[in-house]
N, C-alpha and C. Protein backbone atom coordinates (compact mmCIF):
# COMPACT_ATOMS: atom_id res chain seq x y z
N UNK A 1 10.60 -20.17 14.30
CA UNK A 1 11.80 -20.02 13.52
C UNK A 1 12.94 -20.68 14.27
N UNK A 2 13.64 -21.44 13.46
CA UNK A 2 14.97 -21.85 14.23
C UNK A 2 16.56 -21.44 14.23
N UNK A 3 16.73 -21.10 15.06
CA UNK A 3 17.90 -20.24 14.77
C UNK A 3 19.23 -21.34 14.82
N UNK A 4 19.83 -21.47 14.17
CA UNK A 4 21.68 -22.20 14.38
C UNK A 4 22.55 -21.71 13.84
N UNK A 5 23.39 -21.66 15.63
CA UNK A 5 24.67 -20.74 15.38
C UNK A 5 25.48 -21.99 15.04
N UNK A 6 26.51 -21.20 14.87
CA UNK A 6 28.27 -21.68 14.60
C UNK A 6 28.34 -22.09 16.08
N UNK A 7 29.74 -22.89 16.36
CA UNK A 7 30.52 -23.41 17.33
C UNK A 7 30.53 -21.85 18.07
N UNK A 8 31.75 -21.15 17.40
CA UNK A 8 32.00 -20.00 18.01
C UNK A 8 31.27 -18.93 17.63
N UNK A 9 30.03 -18.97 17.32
CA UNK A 9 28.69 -18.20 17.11
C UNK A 9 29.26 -16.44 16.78
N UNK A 10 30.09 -17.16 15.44
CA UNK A 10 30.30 -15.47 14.35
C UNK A 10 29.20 -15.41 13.89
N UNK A 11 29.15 -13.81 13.16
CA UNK A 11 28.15 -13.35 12.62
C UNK A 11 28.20 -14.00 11.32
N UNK A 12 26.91 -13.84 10.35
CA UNK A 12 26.73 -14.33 9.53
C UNK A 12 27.79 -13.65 8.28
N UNK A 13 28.20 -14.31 6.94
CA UNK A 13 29.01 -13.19 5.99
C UNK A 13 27.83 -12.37 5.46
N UNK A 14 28.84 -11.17 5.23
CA UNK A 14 27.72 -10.30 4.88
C UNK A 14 27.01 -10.13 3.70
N UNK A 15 28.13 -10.73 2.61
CA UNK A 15 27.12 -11.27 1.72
C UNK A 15 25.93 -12.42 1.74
N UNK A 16 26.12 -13.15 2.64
CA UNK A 16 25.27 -13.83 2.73
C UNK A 16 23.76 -13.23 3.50
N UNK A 17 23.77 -12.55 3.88
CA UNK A 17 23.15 -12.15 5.28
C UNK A 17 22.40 -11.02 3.98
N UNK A 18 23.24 -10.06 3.20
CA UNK A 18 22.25 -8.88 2.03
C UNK A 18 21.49 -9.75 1.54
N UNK A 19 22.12 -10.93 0.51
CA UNK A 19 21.25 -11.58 -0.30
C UNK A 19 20.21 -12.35 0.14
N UNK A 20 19.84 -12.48 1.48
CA UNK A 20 18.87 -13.01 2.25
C UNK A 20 18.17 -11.92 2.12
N UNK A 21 17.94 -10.83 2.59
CA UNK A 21 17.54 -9.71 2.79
C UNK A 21 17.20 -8.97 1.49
N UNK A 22 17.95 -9.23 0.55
CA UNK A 22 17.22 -8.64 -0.89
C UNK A 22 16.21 -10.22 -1.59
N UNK A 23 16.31 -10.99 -0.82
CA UNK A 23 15.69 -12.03 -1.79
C UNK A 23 14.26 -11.78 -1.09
N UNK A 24 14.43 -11.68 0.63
CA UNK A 24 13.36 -11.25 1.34
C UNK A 24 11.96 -10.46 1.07
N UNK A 25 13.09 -9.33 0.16
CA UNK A 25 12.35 -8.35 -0.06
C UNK A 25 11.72 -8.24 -1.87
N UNK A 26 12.32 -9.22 -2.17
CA UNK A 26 11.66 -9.53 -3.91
C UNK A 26 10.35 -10.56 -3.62
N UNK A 27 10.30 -11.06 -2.45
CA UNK A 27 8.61 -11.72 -2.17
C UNK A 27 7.89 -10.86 -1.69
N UNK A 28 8.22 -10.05 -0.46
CA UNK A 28 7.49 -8.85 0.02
C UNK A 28 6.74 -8.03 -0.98
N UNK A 29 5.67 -7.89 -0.69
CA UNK A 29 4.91 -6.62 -1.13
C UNK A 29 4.30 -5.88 -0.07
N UNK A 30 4.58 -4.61 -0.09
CA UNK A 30 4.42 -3.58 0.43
C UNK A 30 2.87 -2.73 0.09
N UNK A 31 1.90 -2.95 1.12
CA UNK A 31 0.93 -1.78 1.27
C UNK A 31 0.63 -0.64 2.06
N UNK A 32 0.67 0.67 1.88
CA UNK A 32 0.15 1.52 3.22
C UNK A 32 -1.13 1.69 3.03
N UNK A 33 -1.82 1.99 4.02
CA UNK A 33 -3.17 2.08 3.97
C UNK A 33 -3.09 3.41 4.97
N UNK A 34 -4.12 3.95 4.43
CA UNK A 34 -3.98 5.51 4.78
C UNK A 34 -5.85 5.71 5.39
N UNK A 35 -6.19 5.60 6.72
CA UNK A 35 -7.35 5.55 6.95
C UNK A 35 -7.55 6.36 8.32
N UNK A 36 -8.57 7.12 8.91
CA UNK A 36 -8.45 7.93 9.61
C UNK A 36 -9.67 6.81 10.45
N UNK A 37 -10.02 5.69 9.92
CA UNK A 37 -10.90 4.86 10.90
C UNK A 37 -10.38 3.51 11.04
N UNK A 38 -9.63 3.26 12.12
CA UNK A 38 -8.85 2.41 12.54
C UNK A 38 -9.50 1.26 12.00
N UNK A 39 -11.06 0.59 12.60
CA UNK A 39 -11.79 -0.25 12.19
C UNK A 39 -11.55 -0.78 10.70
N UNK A 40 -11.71 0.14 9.74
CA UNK A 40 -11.52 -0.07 8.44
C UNK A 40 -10.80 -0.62 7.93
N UNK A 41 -9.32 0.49 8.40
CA UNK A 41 -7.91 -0.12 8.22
C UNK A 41 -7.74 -1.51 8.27
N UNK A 42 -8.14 -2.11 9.78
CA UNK A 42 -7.95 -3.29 10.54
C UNK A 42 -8.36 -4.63 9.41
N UNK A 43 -10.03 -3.75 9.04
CA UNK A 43 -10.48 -4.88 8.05
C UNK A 43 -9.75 -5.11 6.82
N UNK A 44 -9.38 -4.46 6.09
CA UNK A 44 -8.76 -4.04 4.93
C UNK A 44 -7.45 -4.98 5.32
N UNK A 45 -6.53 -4.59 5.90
CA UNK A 45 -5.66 -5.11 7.23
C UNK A 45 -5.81 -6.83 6.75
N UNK A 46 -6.67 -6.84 7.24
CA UNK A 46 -6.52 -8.56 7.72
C UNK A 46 -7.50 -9.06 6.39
N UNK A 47 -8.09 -8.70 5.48
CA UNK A 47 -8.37 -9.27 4.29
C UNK A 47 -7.02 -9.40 3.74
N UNK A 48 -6.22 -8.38 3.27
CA UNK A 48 -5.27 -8.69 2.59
C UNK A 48 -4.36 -9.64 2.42
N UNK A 49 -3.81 -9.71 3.92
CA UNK A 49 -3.12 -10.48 4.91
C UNK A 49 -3.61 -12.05 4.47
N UNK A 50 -4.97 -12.27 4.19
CA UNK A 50 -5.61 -13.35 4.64
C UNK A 50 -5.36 -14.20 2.88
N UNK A 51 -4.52 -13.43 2.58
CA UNK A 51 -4.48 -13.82 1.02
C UNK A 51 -2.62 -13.77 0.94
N UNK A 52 -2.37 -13.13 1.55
CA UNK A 52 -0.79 -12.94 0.98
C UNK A 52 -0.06 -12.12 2.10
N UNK A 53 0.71 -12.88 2.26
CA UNK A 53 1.80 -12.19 3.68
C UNK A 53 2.19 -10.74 3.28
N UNK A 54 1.69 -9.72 3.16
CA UNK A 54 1.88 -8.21 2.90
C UNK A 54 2.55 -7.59 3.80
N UNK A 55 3.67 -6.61 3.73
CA UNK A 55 4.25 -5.71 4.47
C UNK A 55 3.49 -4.68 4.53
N UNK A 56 2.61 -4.18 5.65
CA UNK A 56 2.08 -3.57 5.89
C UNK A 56 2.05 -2.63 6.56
N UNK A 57 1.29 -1.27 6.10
CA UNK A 57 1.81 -0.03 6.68
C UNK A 57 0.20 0.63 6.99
N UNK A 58 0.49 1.37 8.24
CA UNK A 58 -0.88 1.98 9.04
C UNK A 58 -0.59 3.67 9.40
N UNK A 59 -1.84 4.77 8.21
CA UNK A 59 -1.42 5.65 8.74
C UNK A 59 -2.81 6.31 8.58
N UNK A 60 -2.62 7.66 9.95
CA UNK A 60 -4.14 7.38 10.47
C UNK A 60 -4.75 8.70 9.97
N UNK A 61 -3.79 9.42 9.23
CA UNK A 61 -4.06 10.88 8.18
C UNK A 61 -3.36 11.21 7.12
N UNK A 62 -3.68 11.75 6.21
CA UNK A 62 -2.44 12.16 4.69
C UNK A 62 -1.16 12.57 5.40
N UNK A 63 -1.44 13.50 6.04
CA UNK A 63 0.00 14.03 6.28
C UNK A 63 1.32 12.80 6.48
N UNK A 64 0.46 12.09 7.67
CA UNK A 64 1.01 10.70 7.95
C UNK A 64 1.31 10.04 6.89
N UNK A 65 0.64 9.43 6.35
CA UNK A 65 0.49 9.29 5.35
C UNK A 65 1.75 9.13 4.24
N UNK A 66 1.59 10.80 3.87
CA UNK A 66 2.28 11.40 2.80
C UNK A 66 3.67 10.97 3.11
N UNK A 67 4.10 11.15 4.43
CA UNK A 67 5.25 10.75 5.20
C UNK A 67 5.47 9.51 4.97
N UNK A 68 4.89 8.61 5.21
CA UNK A 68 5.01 6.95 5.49
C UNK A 68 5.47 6.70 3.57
N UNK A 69 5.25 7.44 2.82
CA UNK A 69 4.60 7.04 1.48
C UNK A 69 6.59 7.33 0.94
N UNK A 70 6.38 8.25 1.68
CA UNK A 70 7.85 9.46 1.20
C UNK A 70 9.23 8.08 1.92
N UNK A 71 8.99 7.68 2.83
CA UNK A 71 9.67 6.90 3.50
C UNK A 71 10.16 5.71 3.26
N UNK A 72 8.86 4.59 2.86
CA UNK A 72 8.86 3.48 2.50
C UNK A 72 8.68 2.78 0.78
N UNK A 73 8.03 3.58 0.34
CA UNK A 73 7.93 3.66 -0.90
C UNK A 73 7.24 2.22 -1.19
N UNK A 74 5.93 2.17 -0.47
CA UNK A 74 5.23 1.34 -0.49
C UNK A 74 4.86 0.83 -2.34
N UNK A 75 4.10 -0.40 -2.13
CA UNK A 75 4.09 -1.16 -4.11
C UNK A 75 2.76 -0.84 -3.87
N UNK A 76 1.79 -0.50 -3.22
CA UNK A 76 0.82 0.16 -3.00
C UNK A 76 -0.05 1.29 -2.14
N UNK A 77 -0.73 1.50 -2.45
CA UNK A 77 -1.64 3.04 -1.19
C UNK A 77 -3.02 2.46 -1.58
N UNK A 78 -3.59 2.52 -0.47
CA UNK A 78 -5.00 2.39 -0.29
C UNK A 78 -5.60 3.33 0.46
N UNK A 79 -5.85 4.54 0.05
CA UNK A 79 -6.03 5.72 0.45
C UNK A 79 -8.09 5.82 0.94
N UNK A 80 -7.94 6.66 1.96
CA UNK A 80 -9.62 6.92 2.27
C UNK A 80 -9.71 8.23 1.80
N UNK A 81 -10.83 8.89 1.62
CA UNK A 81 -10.57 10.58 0.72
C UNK A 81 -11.05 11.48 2.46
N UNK A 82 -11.63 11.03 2.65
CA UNK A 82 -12.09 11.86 3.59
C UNK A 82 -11.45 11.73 5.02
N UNK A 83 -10.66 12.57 4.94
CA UNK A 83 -9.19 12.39 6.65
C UNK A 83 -8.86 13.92 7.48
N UNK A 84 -9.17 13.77 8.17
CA UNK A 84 -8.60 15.10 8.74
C UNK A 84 -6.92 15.57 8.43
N UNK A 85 -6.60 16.88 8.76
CA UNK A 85 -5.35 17.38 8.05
C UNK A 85 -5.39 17.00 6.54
N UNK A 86 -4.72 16.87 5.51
CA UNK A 86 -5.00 16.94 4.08
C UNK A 86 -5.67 15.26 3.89
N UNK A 87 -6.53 15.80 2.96
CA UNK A 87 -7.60 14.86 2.75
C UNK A 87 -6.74 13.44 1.51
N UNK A 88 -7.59 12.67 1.19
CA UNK A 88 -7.48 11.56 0.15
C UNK A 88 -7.09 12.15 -1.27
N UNK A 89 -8.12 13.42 -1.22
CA UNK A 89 -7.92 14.44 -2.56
C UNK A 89 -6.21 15.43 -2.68
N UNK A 90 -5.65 15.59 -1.59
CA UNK A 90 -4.73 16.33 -1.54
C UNK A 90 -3.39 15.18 -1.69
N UNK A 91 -4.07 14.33 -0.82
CA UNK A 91 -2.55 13.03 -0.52
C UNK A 91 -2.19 12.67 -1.88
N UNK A 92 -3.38 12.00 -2.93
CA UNK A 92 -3.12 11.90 -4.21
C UNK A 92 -2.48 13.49 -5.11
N UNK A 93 -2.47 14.12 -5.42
CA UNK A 93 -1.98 15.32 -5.49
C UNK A 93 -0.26 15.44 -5.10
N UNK A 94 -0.52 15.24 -4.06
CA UNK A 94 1.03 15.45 -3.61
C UNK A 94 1.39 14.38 -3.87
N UNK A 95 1.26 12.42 -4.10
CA UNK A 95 2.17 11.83 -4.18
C UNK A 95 2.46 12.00 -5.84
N UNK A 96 1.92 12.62 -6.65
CA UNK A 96 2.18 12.27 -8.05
C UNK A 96 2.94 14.07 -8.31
N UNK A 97 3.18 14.41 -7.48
CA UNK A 97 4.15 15.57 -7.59
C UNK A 97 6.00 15.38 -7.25
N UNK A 98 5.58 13.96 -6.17
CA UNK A 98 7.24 14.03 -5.60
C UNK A 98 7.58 12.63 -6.94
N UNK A 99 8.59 12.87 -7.69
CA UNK A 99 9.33 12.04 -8.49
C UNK A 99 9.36 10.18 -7.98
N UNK A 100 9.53 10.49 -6.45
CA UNK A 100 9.77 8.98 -6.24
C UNK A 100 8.77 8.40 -5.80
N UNK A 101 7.23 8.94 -5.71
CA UNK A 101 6.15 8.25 -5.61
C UNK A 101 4.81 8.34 -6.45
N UNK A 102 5.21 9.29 -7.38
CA UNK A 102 4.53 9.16 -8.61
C UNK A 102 3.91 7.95 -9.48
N UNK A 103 4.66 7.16 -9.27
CA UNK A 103 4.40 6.10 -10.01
C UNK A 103 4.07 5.07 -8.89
N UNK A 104 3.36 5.07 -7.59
CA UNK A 104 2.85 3.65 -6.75
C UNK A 104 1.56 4.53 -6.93
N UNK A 105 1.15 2.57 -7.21
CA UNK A 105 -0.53 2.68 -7.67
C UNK A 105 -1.25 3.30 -6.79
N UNK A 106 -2.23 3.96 -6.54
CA UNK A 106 -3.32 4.46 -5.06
C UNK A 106 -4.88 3.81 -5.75
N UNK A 107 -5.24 3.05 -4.38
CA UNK A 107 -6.57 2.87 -4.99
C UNK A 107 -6.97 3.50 -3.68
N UNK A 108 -8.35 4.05 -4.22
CA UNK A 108 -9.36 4.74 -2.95
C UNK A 108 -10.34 3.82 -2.68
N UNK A 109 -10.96 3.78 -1.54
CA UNK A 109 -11.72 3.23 -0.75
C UNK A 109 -12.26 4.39 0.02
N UNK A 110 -13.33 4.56 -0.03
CA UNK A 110 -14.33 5.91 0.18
C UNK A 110 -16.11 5.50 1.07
N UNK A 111 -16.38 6.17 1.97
CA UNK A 111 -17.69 5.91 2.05
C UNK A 111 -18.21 7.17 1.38
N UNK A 112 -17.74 8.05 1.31
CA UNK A 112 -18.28 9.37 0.85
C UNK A 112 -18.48 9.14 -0.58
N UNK A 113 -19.74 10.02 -0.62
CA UNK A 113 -20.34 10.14 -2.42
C UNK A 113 -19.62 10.81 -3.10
N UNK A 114 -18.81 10.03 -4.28
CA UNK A 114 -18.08 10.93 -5.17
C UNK A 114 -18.78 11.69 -6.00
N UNK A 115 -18.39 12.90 -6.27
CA UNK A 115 -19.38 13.89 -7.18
C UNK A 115 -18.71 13.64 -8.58
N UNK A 116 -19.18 14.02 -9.70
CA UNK A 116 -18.83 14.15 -10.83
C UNK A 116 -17.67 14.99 -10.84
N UNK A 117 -17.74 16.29 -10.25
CA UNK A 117 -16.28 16.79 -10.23
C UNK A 117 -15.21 15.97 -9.64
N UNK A 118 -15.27 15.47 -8.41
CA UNK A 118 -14.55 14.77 -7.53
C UNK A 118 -13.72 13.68 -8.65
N UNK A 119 -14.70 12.92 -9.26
CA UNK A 119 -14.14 11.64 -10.42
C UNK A 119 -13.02 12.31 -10.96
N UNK A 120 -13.63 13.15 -11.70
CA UNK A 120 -12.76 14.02 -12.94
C UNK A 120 -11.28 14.44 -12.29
N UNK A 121 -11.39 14.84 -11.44
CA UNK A 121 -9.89 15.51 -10.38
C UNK A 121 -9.44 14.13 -10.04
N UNK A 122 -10.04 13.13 -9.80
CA UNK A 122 -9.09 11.66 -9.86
C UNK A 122 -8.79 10.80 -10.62
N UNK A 123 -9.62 11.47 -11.62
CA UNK A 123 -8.87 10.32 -13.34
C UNK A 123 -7.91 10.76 -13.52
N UNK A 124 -7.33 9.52 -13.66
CA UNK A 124 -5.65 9.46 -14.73
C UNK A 124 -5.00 9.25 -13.02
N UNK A 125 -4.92 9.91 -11.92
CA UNK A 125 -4.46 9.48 -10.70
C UNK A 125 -4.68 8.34 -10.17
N UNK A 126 -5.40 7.90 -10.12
CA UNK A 126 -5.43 6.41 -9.67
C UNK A 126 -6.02 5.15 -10.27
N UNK A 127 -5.65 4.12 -9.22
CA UNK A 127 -6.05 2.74 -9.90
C UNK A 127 -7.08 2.19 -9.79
N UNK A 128 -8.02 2.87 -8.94
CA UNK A 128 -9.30 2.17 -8.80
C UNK A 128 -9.94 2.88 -7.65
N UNK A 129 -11.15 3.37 -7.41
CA UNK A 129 -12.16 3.74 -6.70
C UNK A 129 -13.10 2.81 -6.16
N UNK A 130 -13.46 2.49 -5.24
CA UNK A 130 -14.30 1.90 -4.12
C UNK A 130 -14.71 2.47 -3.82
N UNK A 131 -16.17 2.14 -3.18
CA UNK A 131 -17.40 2.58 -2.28
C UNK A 131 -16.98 1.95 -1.24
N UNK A 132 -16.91 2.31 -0.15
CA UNK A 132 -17.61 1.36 1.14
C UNK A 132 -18.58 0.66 0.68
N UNK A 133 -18.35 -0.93 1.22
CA UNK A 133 -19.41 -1.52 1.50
C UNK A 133 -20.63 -1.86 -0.10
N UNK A 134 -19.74 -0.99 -1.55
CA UNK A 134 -20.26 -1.28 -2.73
C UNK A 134 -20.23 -2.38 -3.19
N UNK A 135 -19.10 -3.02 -2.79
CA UNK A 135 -19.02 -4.90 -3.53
C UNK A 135 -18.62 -5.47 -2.49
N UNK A 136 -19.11 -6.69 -2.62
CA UNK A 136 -18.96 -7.86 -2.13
C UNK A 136 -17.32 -7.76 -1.46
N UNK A 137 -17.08 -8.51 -0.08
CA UNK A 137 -15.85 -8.32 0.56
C UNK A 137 -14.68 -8.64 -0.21
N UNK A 138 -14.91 -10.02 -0.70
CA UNK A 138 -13.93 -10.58 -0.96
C UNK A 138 -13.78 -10.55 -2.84
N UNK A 139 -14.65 -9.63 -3.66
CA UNK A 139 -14.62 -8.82 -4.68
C UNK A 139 -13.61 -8.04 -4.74
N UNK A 140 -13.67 -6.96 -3.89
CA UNK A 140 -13.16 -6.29 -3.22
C UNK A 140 -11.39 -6.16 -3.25
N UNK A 141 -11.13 -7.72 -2.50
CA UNK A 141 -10.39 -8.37 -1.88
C UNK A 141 -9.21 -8.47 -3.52
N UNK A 142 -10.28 -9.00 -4.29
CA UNK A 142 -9.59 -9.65 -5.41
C UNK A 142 -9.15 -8.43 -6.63
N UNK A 143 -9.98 -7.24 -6.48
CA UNK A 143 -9.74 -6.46 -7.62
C UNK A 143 -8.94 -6.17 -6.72
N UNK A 144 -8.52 -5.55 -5.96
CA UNK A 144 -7.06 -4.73 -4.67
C UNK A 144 -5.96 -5.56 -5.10
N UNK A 145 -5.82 -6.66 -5.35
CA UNK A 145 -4.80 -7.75 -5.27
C UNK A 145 -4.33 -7.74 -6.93
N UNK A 146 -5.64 -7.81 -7.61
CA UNK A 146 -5.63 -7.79 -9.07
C UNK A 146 -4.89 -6.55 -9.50
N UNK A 147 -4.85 -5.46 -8.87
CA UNK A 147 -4.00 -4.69 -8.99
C UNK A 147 -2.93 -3.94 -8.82
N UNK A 148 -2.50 -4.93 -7.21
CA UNK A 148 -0.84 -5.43 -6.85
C UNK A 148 0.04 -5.93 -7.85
N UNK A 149 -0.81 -7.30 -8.13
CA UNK A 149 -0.35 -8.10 -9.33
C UNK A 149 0.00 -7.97 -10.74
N UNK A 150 -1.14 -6.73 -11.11
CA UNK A 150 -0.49 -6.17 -12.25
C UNK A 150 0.49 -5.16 -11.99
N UNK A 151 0.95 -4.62 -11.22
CA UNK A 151 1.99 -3.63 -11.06
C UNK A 151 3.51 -3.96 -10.95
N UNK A 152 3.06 -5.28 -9.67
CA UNK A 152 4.10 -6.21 -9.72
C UNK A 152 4.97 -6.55 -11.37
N UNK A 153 3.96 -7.52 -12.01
CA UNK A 153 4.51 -7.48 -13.44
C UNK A 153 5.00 -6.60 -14.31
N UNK A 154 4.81 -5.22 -14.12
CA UNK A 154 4.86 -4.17 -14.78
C UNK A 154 6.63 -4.48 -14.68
N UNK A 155 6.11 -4.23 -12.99
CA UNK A 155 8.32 -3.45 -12.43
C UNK A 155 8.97 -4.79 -12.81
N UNK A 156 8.29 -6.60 -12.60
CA UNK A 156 9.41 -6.90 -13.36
C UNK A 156 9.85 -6.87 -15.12
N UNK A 157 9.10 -5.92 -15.71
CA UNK A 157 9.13 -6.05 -16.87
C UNK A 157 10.11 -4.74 -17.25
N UNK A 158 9.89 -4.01 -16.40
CA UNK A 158 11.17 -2.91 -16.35
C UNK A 158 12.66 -3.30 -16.44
């Protein structure tokens, strides 16, 4: 990056300096990934990445999580169900209770066998369910993105 100051190296105007910073943030997209196995994360992590410069967020339990979610107000969650302290099942639960995160998409990514009950308690909550290791990586890769992209369009259609 190249930086150039002024002669007498003032700060930038401050309008100039927001509208950098909000234009910044109308390319940014925002993911947290909520995984209690670092490894995973990492992969998940650097697929995404490997497609689109993502603002990315790492949290290593719901609670965390729930926090990071409450905080940043990520344009996505990629939640694992199975986490120590409140699980994948609880994190979804609580984000569609607080008003201001109700509405960011959560897709799960799971090695654990979903039961028939399990489904049912996550329909209508989220955007998509994954297996570990069920499809192809970069399948994977593309339905996760496929459904950035439609969300994206949504909010600018708001």
């Amino acid at each position: 990056m190249d930086v150039h100051l002024s002669k007498d190296q003032s700060p930038a105007p401050r309008e100039g300096l927001q509208a950098a910073l909000e234009n910044l943030d109308e390319k940014t997209t925002t993911v947290l990934l909520v995984d209690d196995n670092s490894d995973d994360a990492l992969l998940i992590r650097r697929l995404l990445e490997g497609r689109k410069n993502y603002r990315m967020y790492h949290a290593k339990d719901g609670w965390e999580g729930l926090s990071i979610a409450r905080q940043k107000l990520p344009d996505l969650i990629i939640s694992d169900l199975t986490m120590p302290g409140i699980d994948g099942f609880g994190l979804v639960e609580e984000l569609k209770l607080d008003p201001r995160t109700r509405n960011i998409p959560v897709v799960v990514v799971s090695a654990k066998d979903i039961t028939n009950e399990e489904r049912s308690r996550l329909n209508g909550q989220i955007e998509a369910l994954y297996q570990k290791g069920s499809l192809p990586t970069r399948k994977f890769v593309e339905k996760v993105i496929g459904v950035i992209e439609d969300k994206m369009e949504e909010k600018g259609k708001d």
